[in-house]
Protein backbone atom coordinates (compact mmCIF):
# COMPACT_ATOMS: atom_id res chain seq x y z
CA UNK A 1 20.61 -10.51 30.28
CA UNK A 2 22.26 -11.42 27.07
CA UNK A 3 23.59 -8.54 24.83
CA UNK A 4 20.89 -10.11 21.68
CA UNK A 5 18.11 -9.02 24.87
CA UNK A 6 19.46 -5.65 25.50
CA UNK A 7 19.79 -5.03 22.01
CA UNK A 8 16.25 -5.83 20.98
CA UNK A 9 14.57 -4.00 23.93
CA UNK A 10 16.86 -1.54 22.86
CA UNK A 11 15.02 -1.17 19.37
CA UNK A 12 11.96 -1.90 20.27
CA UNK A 13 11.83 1.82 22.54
CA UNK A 14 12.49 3.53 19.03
CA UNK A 15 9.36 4.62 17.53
CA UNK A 16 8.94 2.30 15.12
CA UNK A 17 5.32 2.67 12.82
CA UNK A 18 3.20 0.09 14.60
CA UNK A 19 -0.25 -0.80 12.39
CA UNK A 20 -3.39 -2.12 13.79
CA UNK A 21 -5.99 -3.37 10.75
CA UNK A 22 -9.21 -4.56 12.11
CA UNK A 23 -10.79 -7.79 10.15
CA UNK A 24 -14.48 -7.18 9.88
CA UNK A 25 -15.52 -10.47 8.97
CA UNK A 26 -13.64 -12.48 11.77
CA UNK A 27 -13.03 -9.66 14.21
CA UNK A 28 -9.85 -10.17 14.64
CA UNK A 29 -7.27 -7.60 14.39
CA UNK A 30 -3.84 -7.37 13.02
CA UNK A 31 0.02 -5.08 13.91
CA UNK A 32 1.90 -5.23 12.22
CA UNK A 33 5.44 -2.82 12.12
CA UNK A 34 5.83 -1.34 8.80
CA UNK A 35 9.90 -1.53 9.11
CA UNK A 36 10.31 -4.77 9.65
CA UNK A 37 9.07 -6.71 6.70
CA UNK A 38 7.06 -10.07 7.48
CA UNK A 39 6.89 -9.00 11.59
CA UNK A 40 2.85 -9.41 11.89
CA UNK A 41 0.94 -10.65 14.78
CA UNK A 42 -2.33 -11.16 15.06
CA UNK A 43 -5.12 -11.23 18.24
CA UNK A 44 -8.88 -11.16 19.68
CA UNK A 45 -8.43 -7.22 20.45
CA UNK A 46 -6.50 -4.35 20.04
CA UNK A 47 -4.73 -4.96 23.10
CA UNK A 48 -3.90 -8.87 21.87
CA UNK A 49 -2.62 -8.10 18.87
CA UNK A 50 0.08 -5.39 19.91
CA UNK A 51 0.81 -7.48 22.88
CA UNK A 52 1.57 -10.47 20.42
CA UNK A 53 3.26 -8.14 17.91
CA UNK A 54 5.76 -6.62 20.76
CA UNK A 55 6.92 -10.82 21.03
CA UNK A 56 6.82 -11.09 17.12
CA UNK A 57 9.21 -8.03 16.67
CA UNK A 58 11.29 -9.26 19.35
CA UNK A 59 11.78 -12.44 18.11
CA UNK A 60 12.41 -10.81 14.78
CA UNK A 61 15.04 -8.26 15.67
CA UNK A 62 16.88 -11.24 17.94
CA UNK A 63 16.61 -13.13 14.23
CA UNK A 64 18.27 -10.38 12.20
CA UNK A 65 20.85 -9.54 14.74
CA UNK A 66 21.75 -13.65 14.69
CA UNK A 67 22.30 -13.13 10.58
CA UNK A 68 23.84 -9.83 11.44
CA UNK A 69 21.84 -7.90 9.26
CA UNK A 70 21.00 -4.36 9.54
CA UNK A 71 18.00 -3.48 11.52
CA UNK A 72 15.94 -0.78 10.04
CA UNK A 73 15.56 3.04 11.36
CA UNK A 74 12.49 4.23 12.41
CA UNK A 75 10.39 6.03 9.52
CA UNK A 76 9.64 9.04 12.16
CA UNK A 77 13.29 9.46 12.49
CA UNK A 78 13.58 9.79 8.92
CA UNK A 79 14.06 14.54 8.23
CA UNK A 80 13.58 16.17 5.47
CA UNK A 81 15.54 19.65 5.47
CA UNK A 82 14.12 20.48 1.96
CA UNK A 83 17.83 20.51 0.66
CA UNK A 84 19.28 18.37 -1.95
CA UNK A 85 22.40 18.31 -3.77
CA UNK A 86 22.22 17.65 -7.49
CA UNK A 87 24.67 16.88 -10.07
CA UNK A 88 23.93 17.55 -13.64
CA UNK A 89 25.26 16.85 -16.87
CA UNK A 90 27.24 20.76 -18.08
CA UNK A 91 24.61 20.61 -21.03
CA UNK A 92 21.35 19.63 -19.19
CA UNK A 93 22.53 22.59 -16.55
CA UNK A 94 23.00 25.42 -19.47
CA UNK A 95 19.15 24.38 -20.79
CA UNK A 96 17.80 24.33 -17.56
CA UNK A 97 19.30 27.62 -16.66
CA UNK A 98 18.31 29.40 -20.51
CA UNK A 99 14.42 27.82 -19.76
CA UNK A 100 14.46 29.44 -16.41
CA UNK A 101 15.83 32.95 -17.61
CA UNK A 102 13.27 32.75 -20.26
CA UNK A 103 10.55 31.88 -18.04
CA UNK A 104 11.63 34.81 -15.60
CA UNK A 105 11.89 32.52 -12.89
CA UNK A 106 15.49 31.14 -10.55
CA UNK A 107 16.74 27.75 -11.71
CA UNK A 108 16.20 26.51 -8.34
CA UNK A 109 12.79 27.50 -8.88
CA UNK A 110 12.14 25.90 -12.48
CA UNK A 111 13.80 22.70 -10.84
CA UNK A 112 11.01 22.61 -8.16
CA UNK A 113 7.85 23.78 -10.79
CA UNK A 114 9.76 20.87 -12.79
CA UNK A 115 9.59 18.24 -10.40
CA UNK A 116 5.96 19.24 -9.21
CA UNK A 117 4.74 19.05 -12.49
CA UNK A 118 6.25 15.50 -12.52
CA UNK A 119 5.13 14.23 -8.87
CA UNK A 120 1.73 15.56 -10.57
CA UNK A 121 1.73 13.63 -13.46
CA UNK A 122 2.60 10.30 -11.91
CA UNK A 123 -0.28 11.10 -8.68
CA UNK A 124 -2.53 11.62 -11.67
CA UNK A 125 -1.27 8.77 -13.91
CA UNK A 126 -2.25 6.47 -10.60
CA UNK A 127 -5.64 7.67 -10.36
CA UNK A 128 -6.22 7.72 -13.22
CA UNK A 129 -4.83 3.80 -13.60
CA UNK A 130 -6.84 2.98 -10.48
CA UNK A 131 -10.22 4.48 -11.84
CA UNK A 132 -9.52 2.41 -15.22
CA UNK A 133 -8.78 -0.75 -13.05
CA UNK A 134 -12.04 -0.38 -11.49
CA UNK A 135 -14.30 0.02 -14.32
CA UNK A 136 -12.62 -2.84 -16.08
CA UNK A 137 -13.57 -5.12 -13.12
CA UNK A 138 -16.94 -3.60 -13.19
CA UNK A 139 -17.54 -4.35 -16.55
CA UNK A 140 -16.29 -7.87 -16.23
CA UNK A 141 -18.43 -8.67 -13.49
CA UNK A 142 -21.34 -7.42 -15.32
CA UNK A 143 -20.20 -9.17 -18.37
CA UNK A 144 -20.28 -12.50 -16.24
CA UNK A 145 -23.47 -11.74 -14.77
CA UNK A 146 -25.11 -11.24 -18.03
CA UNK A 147 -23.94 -14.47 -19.06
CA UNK A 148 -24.78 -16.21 -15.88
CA UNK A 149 -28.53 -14.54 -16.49
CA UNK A 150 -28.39 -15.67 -20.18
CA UNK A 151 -26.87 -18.98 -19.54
CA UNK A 152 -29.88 -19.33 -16.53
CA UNK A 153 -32.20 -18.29 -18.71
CA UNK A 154 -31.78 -20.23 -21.52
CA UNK A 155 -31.66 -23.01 -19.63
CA UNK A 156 -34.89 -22.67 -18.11
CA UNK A 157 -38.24 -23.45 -20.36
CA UNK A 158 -39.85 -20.50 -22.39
CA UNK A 159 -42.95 -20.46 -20.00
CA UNK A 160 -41.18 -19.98 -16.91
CA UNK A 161 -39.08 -16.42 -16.48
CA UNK A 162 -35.84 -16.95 -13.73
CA UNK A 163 -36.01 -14.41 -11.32
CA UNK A 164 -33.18 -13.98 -9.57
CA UNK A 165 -31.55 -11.71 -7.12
CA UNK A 166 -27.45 -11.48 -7.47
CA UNK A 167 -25.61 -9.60 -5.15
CA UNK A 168 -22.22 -8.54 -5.91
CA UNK A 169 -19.39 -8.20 -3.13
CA UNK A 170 -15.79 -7.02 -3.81
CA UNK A 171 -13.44 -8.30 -1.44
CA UNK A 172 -9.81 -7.30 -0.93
CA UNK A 173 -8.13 -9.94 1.08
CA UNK A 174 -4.44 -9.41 0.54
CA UNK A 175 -2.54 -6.62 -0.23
CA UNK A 176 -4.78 -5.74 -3.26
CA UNK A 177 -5.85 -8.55 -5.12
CA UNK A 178 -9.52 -8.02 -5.50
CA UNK A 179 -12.00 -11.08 -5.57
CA UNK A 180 -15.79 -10.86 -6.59
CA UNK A 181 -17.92 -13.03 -5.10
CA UNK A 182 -21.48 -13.46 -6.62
CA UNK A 183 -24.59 -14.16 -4.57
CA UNK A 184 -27.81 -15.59 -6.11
């Protein structure tokens, strides 16, 4: 065996975050490993499609070791001891200490409450973003149906009413981009 072999069967017994998404409309499915960017296979069943991802990532890592780039670590192997070290401007130290005293609490405790309050604010800054996103596409879609129903019935004479079912369908085909597709 060649050392690029050993190497890549090497990595490939590290566990690596290995996706399956099911397609609905085709029935297809497709693995994908979350660490190596672009490594995607796809197959007829769940079986298929990790078989032909195992030959994708190999095939991948034998690529990156040929440009000897770095492959990636695991995710799972990834530990978080809950430690940090943290350098701080002296000034930005003596406030954060003075808030803390005042607040009867540790620094190292304001520093967390801190940085909660933050993680908070940008979780609820991306619902909040999501929500908006969604109404906005729900009010253009209406706003184009409307027309569409105008536009129809306008065109039709004034003794005959158009009656006419639409059915709307959101889609999301890749990686968030969101089509509409209208059925009359």
């Amino acid at each position: 065996m060649t050392k690029t072999i050993k190497m890549t069967e090497k990595y490939l017994k590290e566990p690596y975050s290995r996706v399956l998404i099911p397609d609905e409309e085709s029935g297809t499915y497709t693995a994908v490993i979350l660490e190596f960017p672009g490594c995607i296979a796809q197959g007829d069943t769940p079986q298929e499609a990790y078989e032909n991802l195992e030959e994708a990532a190999k095939d991948w890592i034998a690529a990156a070791l040929d440009l000897k780039q770095e492959i990636p670590s695991p995710s799972q192997s990834l530990s978080f001891g809950g430690k940090i070290l943290l350098r701080l401007p002296k000034s930005l130290h003596r406030r954060l200490t003075l808030i803390a005293e005042r607040e009867g609490i540790s620094l190292n405790q304001f520093i967390v409450s801190a940085l909660a309050e933050k993680v908070g604010a940008f979780t609820l800054y991306d619902q909040l973003t999501k929500k908006l996103d969604k109404k906005m596409s729900e009010v253009s879609i209406n706003t184009a149906v409307n027309t569409f129903i105008t536009y129809q019935a306008n065109r039709t004479s004034s003794d005959a009413m158009l009656i006419q079912h639409i059915e709307i369908k959101e889609a999301e085909p890749y990686a968030g981009d969101k089509k509409y597709i209208v059925y009359s």
